[in-house]
Protein backbone atom coordinates (compact mmCIF):
# COMPACT_ATOMS: atom_id res chain seq x y z
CA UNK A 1 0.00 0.00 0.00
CA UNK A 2 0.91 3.55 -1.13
CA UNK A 3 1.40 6.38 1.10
CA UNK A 4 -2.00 7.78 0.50
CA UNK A 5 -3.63 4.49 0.65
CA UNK A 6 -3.36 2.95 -2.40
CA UNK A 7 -2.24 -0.61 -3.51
CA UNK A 8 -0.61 -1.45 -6.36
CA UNK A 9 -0.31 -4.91 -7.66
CA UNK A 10 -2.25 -7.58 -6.96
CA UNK A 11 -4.55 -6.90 -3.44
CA UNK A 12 -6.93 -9.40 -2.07
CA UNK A 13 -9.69 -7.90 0.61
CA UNK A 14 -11.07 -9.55 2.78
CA UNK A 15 -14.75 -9.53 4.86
CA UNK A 16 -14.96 -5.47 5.87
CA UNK A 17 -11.66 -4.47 4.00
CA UNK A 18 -11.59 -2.16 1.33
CA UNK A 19 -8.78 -1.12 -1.12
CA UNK A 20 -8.29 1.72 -3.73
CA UNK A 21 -6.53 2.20 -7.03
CA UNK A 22 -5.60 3.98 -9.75
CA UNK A 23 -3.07 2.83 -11.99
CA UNK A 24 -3.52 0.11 -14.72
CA UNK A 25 -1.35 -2.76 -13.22
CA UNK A 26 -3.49 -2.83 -9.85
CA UNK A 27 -5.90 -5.91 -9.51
CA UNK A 28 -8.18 -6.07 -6.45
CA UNK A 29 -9.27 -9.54 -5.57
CA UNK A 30 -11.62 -11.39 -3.28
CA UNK A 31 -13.90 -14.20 -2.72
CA UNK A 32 -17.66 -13.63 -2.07
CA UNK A 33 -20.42 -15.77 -1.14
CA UNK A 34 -23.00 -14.40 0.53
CA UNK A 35 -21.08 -11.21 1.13
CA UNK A 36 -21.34 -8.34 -1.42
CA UNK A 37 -18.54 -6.60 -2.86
CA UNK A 38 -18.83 -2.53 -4.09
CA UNK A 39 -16.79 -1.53 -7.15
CA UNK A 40 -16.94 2.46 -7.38
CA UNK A 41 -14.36 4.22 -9.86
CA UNK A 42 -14.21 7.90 -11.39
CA UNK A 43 -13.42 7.08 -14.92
CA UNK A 44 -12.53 10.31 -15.64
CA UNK A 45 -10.00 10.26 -12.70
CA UNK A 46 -9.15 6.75 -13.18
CA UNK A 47 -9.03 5.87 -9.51
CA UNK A 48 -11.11 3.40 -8.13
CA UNK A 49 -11.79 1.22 -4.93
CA UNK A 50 -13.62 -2.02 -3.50
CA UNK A 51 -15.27 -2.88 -0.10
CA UNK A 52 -16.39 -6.53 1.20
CA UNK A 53 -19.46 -6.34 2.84
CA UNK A 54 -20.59 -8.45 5.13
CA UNK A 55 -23.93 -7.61 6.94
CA UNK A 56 -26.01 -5.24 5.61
CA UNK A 57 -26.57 -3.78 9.17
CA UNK A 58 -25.12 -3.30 12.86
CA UNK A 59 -27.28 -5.94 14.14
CA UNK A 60 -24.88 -9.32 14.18
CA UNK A 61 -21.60 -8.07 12.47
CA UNK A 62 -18.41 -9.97 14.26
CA UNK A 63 -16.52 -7.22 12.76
CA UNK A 64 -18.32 -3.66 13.75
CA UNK A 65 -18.91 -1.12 11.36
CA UNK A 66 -16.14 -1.53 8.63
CA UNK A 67 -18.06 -5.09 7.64
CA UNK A 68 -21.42 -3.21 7.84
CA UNK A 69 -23.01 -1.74 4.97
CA UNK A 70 -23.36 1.77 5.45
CA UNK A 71 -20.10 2.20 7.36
CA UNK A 72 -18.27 0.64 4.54
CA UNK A 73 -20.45 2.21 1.89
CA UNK A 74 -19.22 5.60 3.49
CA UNK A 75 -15.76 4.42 4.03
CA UNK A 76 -15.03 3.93 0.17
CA UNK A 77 -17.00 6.67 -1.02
CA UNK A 78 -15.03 8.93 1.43
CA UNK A 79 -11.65 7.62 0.30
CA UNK A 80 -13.04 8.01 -3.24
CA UNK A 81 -13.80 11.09 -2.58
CA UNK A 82 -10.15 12.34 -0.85
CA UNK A 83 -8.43 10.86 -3.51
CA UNK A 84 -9.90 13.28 -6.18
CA UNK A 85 -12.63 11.58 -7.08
CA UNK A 86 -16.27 13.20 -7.66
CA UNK A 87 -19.03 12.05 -6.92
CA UNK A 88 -20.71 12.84 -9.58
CA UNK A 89 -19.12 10.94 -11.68
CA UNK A 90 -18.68 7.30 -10.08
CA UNK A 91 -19.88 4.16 -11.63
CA UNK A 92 -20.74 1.31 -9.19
CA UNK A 93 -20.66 -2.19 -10.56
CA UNK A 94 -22.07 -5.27 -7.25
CA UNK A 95 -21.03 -8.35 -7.16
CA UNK A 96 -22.10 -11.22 -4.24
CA UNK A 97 -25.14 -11.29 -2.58
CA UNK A 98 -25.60 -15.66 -3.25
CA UNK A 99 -27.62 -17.98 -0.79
CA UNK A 100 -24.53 -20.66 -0.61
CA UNK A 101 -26.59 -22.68 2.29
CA UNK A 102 -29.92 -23.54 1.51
CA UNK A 103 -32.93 -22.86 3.98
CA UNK A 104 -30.46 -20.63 6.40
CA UNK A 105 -30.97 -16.97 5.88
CA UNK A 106 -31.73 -14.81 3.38
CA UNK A 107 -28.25 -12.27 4.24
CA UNK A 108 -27.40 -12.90 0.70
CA UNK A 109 -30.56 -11.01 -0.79
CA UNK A 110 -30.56 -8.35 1.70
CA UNK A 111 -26.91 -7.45 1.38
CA UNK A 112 -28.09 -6.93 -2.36
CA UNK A 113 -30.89 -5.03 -1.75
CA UNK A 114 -28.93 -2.82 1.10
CA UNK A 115 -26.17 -2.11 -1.70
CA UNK A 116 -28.79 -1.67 -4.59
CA UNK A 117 -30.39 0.56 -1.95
CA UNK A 118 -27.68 2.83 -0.62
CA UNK A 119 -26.42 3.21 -4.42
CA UNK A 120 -29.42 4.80 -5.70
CA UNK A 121 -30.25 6.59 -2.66
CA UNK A 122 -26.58 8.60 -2.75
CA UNK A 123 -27.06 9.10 -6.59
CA UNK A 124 -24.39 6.68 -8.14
CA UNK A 125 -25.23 4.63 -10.87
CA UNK A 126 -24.84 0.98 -10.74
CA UNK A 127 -24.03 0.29 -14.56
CA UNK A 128 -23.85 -3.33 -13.80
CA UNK A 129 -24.25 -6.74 -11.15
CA UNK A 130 -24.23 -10.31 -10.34
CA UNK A 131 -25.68 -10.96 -7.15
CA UNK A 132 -27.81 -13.48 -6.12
CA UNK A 133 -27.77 -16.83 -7.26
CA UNK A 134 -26.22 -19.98 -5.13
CA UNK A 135 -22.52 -19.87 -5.84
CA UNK A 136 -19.84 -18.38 -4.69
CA UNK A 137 -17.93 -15.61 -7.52
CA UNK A 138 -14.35 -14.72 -7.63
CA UNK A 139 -14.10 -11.12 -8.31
CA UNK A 140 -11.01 -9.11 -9.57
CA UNK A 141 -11.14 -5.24 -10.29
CA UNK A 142 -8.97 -3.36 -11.91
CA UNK A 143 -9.62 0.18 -10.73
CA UNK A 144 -8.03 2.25 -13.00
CA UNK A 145 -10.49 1.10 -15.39
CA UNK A 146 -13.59 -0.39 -13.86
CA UNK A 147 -13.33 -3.44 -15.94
CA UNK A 148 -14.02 -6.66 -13.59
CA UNK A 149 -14.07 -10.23 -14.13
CA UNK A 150 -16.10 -12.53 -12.12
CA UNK A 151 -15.70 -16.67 -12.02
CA UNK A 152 -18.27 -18.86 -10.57
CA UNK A 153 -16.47 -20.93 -7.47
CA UNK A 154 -17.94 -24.06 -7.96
CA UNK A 155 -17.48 -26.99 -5.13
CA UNK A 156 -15.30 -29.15 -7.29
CA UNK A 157 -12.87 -26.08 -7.31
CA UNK A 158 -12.12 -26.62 -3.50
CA UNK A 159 -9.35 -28.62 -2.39
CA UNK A 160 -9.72 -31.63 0.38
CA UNK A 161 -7.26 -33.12 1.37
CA UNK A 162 -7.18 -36.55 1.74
CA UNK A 163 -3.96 -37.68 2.90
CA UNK A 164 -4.95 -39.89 5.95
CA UNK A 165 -4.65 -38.11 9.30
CA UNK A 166 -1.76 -38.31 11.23
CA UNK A 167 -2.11 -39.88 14.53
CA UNK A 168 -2.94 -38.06 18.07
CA UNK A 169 -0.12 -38.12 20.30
CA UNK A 170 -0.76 -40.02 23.66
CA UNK A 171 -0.98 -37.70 26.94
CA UNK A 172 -3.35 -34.72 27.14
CA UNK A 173 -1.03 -32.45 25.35
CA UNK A 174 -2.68 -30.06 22.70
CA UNK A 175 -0.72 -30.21 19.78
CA UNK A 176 -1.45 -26.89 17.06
CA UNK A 177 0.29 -27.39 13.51
């Protein structure tokens, strides 16, 4: 990460991170299931950030307000916003939002709506999204640019491992590898 905040290269984020930014050999990454990820950019500017969010409200977030929806809404648009950035002019893209366990809880769908939501309600266009659904999405944005590329995680993409397991050691010692 950059002085003022920005990473180059590759960056992955993870649940209630964020990253910005703005030249055309810096990726953001992450993996999203039931989260929802933010992609806001100035085009014009050519700076750009992502947030993970988790929760779309205070209620039951692990993390406090950066994994919350409108804190991390807020967050990136503020950073956006110091970097140069007007607001005016950014372009959302959403990404997430999937029901990965059947029958549990709808976060997915309201973590979609919340980001749908806050979007239109502070006047940035969403030009484009892939939430919903039952699968997990790899996401990587390049935000210089706004281009993205999502792939569909699918189960068999997983690793087990299935070497056998290696045996306890006798006592009651505690043992972390």
């Amino acid at each position: 990460m950059t002085a003022e905040g920005f990473v180059t290269g590759r960056a992955y984020i993870a649940q209630g991170e964020q990253a910005l930014g703005r030249d055309e050999a810096t990726v953001i990454h992450t993996i999203l299931g039931s989260c929802v990820a933010a992609c806001l950019w100035d085009p014009e500017l050519g700076v750009g950030g992502m947030n993970h969010i988790l929760l779309p409200d205070q209620a039951a977030s692990p993390l406090g307000m950066q994994s919350v929806g409108a804190g991390a809404m807020e967050r990136l648009i503020n950073a956006l916003l110091k970097a140069g950035a007007e607001k005016g002019r950014l372009k959302a893209k959403l990404f997430g939002g999937a029901s990965i366990v059947r029958g549990l809880t709808d976060i997915g769908e309201r973590n979609a709506a919340f980001a749908r939501g806050y979007l239109e309600n502070e006047g940035i266009p969403c030009i484009a999204e892939s939430v919903g659904g039952t699968q997990a999405r790899q996401i990587k944005f390049w935000p210089a640019s706004g281009r993205v590329r999502q792939r569909i995680v699918h189960e068999s993409d997983f690793e087990e491992d299935v070497a056998a397991p290696a045996p306890a050691p006798a006592g009651n010692d505690l043992e972390l590898l």
